[in-house]
Protein backbone atom coordinates (compact mmCIF):
# COMPACT_ATOMS: atom_id res chain seq x y z
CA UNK A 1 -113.34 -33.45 -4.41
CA UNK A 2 -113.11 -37.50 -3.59
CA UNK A 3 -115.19 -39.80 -4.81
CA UNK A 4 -117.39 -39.91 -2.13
CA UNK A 5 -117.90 -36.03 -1.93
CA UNK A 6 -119.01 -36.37 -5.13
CA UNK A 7 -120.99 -39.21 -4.32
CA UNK A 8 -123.20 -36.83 -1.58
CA UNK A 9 -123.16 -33.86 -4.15
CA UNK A 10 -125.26 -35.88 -6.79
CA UNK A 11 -127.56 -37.34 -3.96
CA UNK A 12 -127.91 -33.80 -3.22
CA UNK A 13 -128.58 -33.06 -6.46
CA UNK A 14 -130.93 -36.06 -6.47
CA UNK A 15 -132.86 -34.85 -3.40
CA UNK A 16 -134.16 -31.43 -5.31
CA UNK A 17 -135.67 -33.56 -8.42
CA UNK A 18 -139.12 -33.31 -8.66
CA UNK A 19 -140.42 -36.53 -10.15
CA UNK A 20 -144.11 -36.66 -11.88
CA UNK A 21 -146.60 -39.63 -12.90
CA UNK A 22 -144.85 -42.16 -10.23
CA UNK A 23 -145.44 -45.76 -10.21
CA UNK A 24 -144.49 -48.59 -7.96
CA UNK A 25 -144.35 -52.39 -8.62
CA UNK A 26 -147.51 -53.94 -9.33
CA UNK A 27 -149.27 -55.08 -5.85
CA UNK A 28 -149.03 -52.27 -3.12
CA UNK A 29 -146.28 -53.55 -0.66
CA UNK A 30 -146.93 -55.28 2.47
CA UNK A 31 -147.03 -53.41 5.95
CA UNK A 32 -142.63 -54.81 7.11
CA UNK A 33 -142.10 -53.36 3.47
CA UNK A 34 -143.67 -50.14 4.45
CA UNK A 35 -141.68 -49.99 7.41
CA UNK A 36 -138.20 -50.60 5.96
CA UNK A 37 -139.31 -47.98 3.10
CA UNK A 38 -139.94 -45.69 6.35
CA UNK A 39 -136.42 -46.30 8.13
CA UNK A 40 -134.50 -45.97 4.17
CA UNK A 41 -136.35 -42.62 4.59
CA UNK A 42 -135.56 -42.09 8.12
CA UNK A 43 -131.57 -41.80 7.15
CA UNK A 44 -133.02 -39.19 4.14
CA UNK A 45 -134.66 -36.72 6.78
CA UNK A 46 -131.83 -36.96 8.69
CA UNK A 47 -129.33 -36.14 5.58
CA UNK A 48 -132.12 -33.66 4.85
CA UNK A 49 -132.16 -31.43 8.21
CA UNK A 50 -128.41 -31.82 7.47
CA UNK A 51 -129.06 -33.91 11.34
CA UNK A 52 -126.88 -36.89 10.48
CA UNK A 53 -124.80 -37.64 7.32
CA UNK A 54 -125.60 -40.61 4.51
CA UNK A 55 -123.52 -43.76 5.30
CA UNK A 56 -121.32 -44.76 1.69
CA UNK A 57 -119.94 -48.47 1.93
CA UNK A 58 -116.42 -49.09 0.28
CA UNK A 59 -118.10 -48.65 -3.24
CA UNK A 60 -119.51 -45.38 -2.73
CA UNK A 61 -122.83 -46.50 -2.59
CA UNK A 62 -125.34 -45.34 0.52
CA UNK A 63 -127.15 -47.95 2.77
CA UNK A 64 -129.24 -48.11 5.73
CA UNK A 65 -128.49 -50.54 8.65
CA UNK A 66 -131.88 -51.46 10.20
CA UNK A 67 -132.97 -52.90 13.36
CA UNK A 68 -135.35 -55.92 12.83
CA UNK A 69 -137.33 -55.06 15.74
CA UNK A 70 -138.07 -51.97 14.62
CA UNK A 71 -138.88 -53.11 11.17
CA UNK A 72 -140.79 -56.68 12.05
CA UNK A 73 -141.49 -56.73 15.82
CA UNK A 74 -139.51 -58.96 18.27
CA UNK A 75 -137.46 -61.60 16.67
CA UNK A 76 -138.64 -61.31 13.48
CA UNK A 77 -135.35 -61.27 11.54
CA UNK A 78 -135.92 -63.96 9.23
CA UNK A 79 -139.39 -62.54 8.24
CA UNK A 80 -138.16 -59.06 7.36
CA UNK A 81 -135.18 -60.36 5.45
CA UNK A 82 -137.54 -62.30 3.44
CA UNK A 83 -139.84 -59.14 3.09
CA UNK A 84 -136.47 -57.01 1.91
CA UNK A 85 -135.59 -59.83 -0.66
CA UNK A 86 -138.92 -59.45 -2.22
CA UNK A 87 -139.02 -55.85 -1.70
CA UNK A 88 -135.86 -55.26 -3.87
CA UNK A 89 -137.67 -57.35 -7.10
CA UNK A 90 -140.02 -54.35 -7.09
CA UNK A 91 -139.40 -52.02 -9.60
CA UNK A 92 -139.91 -47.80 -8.95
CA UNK A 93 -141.17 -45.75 -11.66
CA UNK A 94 -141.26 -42.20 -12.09
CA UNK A 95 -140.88 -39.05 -15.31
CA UNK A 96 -138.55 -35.86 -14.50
CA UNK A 97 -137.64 -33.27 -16.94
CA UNK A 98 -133.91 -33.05 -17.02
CA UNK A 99 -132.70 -29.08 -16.07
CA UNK A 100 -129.89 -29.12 -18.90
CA UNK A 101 -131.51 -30.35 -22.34
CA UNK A 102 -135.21 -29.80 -21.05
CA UNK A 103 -136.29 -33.31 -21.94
CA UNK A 104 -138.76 -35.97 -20.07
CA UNK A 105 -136.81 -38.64 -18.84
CA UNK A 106 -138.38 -41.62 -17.79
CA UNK A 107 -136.15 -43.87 -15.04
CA UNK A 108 -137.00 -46.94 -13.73
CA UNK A 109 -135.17 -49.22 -11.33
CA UNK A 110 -135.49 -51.46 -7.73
CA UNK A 111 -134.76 -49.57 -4.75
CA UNK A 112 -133.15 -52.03 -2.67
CA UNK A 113 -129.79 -53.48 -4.28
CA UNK A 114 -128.31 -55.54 -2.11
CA UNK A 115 -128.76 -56.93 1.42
CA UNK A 116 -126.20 -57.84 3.78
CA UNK A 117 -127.32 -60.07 6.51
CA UNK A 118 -125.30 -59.71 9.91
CA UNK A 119 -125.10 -63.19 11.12
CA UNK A 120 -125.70 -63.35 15.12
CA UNK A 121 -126.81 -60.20 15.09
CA UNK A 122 -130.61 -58.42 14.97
CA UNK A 123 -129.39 -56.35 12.55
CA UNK A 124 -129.23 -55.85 7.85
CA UNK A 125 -127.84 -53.74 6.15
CA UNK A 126 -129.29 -52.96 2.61
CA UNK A 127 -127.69 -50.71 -0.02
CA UNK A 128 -130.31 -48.62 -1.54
CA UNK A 129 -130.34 -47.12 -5.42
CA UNK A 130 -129.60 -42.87 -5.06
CA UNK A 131 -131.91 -43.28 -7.92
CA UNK A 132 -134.59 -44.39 -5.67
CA UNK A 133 -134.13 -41.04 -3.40
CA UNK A 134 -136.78 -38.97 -5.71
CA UNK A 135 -138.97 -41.73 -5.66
CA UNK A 136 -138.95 -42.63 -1.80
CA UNK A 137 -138.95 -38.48 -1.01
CA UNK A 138 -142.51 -38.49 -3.59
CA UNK A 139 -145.84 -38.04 -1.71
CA UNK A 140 -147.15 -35.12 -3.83
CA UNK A 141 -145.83 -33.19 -6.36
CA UNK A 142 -144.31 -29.89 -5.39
CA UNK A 143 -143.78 -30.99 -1.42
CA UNK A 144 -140.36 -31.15 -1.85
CA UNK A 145 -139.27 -34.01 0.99
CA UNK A 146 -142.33 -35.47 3.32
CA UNK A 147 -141.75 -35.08 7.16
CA UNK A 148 -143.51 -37.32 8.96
CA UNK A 149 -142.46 -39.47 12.60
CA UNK A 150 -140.41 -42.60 12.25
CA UNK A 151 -142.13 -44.15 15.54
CA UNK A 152 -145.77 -43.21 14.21
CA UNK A 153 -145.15 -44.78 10.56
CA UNK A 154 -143.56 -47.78 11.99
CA UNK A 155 -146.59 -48.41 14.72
CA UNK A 156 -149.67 -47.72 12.47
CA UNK A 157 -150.89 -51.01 11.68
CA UNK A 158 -151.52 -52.36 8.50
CA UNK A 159 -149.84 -50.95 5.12
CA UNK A 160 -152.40 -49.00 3.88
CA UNK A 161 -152.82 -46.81 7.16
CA UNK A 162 -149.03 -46.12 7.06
CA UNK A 163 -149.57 -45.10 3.38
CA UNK A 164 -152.24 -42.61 4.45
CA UNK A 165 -150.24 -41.51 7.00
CA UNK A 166 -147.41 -40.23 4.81
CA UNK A 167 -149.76 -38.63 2.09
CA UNK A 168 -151.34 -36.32 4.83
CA UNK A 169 -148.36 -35.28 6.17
CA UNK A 170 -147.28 -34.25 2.95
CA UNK A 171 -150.54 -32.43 2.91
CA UNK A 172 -151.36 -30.64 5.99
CA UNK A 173 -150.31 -27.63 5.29
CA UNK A 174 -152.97 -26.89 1.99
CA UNK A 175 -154.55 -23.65 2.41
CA UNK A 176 -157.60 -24.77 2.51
CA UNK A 177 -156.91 -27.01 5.34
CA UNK A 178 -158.40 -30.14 2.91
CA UNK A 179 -156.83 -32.26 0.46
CA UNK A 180 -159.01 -33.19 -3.16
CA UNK A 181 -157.50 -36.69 -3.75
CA UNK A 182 -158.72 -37.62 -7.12
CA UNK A 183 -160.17 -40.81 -6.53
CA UNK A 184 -158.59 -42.30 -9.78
CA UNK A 185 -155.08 -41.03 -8.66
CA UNK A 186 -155.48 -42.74 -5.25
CA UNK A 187 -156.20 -46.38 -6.81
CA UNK A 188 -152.94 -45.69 -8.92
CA UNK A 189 -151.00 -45.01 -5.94
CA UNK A 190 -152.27 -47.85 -4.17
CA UNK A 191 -151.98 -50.26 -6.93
CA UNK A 192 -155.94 -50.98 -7.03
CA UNK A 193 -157.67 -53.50 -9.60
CA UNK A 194 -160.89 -52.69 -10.81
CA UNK A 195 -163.10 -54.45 -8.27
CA UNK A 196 -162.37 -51.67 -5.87
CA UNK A 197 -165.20 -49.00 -6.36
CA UNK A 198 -165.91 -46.33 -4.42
CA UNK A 199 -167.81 -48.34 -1.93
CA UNK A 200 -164.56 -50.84 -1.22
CA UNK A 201 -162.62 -47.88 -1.60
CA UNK A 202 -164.41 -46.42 1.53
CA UNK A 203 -164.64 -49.53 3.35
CA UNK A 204 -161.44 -50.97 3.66
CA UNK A 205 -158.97 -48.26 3.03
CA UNK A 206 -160.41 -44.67 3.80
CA UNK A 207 -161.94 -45.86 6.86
CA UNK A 208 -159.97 -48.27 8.39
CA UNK A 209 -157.01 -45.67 7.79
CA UNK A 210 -158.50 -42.98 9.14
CA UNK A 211 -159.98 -45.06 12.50
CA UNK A 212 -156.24 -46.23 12.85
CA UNK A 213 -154.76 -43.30 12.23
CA UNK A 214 -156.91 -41.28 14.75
CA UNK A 215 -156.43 -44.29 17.47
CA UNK A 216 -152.18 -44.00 17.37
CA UNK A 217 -152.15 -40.43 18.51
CA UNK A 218 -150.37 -39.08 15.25
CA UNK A 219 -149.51 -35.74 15.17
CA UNK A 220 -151.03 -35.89 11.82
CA UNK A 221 -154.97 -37.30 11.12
CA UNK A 222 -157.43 -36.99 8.70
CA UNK A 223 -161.70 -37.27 8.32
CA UNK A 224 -162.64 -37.58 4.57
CA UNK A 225 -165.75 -37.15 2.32
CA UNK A 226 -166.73 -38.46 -1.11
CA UNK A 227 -167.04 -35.66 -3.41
CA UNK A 228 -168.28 -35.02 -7.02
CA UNK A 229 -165.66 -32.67 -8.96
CA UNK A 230 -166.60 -33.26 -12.24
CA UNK A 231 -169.60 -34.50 -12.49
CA UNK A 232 -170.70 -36.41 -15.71
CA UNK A 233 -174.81 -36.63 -16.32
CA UNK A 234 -176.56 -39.57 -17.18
CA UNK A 235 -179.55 -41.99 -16.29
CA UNK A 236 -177.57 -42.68 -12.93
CA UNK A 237 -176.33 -40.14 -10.66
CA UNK A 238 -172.90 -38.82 -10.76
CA UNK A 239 -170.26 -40.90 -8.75
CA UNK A 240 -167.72 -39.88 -6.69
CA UNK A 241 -164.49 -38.65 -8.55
CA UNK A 242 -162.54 -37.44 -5.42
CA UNK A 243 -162.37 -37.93 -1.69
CA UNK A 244 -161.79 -34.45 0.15
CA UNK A 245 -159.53 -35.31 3.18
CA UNK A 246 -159.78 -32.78 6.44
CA UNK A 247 -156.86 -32.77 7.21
CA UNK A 248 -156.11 -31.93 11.33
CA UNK A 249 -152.54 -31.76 12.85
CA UNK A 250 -151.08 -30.53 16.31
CA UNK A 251 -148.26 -28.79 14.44
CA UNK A 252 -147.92 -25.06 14.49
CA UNK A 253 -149.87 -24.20 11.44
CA UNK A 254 -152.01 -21.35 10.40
CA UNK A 255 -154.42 -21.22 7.01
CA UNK A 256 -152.07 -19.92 4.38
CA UNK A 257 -149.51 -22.71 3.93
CA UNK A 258 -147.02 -20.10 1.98
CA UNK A 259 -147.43 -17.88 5.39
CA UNK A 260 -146.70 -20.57 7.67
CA UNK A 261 -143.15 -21.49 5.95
CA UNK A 262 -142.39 -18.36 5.29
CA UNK A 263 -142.35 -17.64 9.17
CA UNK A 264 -141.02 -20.75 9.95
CA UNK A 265 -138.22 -19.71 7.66
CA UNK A 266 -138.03 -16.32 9.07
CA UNK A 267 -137.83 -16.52 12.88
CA UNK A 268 -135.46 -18.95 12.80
CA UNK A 269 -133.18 -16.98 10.39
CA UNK A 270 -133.72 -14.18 13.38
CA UNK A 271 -132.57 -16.49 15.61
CA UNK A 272 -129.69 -17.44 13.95
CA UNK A 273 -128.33 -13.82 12.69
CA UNK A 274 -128.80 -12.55 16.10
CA UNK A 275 -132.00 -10.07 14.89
CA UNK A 276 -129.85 -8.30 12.71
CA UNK A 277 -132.71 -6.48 10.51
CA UNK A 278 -130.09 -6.14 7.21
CA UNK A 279 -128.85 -9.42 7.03
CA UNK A 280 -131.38 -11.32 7.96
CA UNK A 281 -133.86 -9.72 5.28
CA UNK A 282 -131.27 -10.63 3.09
CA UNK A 283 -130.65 -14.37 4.06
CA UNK A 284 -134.65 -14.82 3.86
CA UNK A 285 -135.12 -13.45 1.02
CA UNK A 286 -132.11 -15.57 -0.65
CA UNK A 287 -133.92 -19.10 0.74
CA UNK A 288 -137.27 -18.38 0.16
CA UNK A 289 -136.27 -17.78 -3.45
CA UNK A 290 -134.12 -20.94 -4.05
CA UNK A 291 -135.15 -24.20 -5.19
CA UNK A 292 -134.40 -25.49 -1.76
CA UNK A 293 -136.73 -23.74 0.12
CA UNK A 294 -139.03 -26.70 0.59
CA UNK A 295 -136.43 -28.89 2.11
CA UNK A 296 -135.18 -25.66 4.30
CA UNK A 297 -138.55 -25.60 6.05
CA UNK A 298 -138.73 -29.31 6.37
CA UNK A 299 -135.27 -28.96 8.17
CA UNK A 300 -136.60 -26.22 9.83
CA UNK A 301 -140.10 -28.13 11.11
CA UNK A 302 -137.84 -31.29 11.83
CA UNK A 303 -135.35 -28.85 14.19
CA UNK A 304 -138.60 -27.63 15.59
CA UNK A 305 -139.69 -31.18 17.15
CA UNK A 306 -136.19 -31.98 17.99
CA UNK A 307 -136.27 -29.04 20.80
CA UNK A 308 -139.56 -30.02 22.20
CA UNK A 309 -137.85 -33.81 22.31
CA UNK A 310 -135.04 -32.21 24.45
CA UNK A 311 -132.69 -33.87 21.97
CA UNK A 312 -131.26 -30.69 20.53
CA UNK A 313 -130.69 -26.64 21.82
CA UNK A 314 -131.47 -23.81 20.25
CA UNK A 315 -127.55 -23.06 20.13
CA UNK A 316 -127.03 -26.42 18.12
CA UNK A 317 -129.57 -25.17 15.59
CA UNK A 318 -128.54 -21.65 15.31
CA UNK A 319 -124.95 -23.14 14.15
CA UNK A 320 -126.27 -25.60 12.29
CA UNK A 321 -127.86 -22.77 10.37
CA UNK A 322 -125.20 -20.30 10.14
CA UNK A 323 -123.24 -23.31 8.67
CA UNK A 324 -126.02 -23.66 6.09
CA UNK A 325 -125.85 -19.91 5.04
CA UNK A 326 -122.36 -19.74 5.02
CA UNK A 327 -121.75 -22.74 2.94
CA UNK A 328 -125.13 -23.34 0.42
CA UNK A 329 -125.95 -19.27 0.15
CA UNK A 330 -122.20 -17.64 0.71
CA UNK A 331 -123.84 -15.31 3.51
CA UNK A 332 -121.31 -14.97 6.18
CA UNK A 333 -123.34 -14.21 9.48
C-alpha cells in the first residue's frame, strides 16, 4: 500500500470517529464561511457514497478546489479569500475515546491549512486538516455523516439559517418526528454570550431560521416550541430549558427511524443481489451490524436523490454496491 492509499485508509478510519462535547472558535462563523464549510463537506459526501474520490496534493494531504461563485456570489473572489484566511485562524474542538487504549482524547486544531489562490482564475484551492473530517461530519452525536443538499446550504441566507439547516437534517429521522434541543446546548453550538435569553434566542435565530428555511423550498424544514424539561420551582415560573423542533421533510420516511434505514438498507441490497433470499439476508444482516451502517444508509439516501436527479441508473448503483460488499464485507454477489 502507497502512501496515499494509506493516506484514504486513515481518512476512512477518520470518517467512523464519533466525536463528543464539540467546540468551534469563539464567534459563530460568518454566512461565505458557512458555505466553504458546506462545499469542504460536499467532497466528504461524495467520498462518503463512495460517488467521487478525495483529491491528495503532492504531499498527501486532501483539499477542496472551490468555485467563488458558489461560495461568495458573482465576483466575489477577493471577499471569500479573505473569509477562508480568517476561517483557517479558527480553531475546532472536539473529545473521542480512542478504540485501542480506551482513553478520552481531546484534539484540537484549524481546519483550513493552507490556501492556494489561482491567479486569473475564479477559482482556490484550500488543503483541509483529515483531523477536521470528524469535526465537519458532527451535527449530533450518533448520526454518523449529515446528508443534507449542497445548493440548499449554499442559498439559505444568513449563517445561522444554514446552521439550522444542517442540524435538522441530521435530525429528521427521530422517532418521534421532533427534536428536544436543549436550549443550553444550542447557545454552545452557536457560540452565544449571555445576553441571548430565550426571548433573543426566539427572535433572531429560531424564527428567522425557520421563516428562511421554509421560504427556500428545502427538502428539510422545521416549526419549533419552547418547552420546559426540567423544570426548577421558584417565585418565578419555570423558563424554557429546550426548544422541541417539528421536524417535516419530503424524504421517504416513516415514524421509526431504525425501520426506515433498515429498509432503505434492505431493498437496495435486493436490488443489488438480484432478490436472492440467502445472500441477501446475509449481506443485510452483515451491514446493519457494522459500525458503518450509518454512513451505508447515508450512501444509500444520497444514491436515492441521485436517480430522481437523472444523474445516475439503477445499474450504476447496483455495481457500486456489489463493489462495496465485495470489497468492505468479503461477500462475493
Amino acid at each position: 500500500m502507497d502512501k496515499q492509499d494509506k493516506q484514504i485508509e486513515h481518512i476512512k478510519d477518520l470518517m467512523l470517529l464519533q466525536p463528543d462535547n464539540v467546540t468551534f472558535g469563539q464567534f459563530s462563523v460568518t454566512p461565505i464561511q458557512e458555505n466553504i464549510l458546506t462545499l469542504i463537506n460536499e467532497q466528504l459526501q461524495g467520498f462518503m457514497t463512495n460517488n467521487t474520490s478525495i483529491s491528495l496534493d503532492l504531499f498527501g494531504q486532501p483539499y477542496v478546489q472551490i468555485k467563488c461563485d458558489e461560495a461568495g456570489g458573482e465576483r466575489n473572489k477577493a471577499k471569500v479569500k479573505k473569509e477562508a484566511e480568517q476561517l483557517a485562524k479558527k480553531i475546532f474542538r472536539f473529545r473521542w475515546v480512542h478504540p485501542k487504549i480506551h482513553r478520552t482524547v481531546e484534539t484540537s486544531g484549524v481546519i483550513i491549512t493552507s490556501i492556494h489562490d489561482y491567479i486569473g482564475s475564479n477559482n482556490i484551492r484550500l488543503n483541509f486538516n483529515p483531523w477536521a473530517i470528524p469535526f465537519l461530519l458532527y451535527y449530533g452525536k450518533g448520526v454518523g455523516g449529515t446528508y443534507y443538499k449542497k445548493a440548499v446550504a449554499l442559498n439559505l441566507r444568513g449563517d445561522k439559517a444554514k446552521r439550522m439547516y444542517k442540524i435538522i437534517c441530521s435530525k429528521y429521522n427521530e422517532k418521534n418526528g421532533y427534536y428536544d434541543y436543549s436550549l443550553d446546548q444550542l447557545r454552545k453550538d452557536f457560540q452565544l454570550g449571555p445576553s441571548y435569553t430565550n426571548a433573543i434566542i426566539r427572535k433572531r435565530i429560531l424564527e428567522p431560521a425557520m421563516e428562511e428555511i421554509q421560504k427556500s423550498g428545502a427538502d428539510v424544514w422545521f416549526t419549533f416550541k419552547m418547552m420546559t424539561l426540567h423544570p426548577k420551582y421558584n417565585k418565578r415560573k419555570p423558563m424554557a430549558d429546550h426548544v422541541r423542533l417539528f421536524i417535516k421533510t419530503t424524504r421517504p420516511g416513516v415514524t421509526d427511524s431504525q425501520e426506515l434505514m433498515n429498509r432503505t438498507i434492505h431493498r437496495w441490497i435486493s436490488i443489488a443481489l438480484d432478490y436472492d433470499g440467502y445472500h441477501v439476508e446475509k449481506a443485510f444482516q452483515a451491514v446493519v451490524s457494522s459500525d458503518r451502517r450509518d454512513v451505508i444508509y447515508n450512501r444509500f439516501c444520497y444514491w436515492d436523490d441521485q436517480i430522481t436527479l437523472g444523474q445516475k441508473t439503477t445499474t450504476h448503483v447496483k455495481n457500486a454496491i456489489r463493489k462495496m460488499l465485495r470489497d468492505d464485507f468479503n461477500i462475493e454477489p
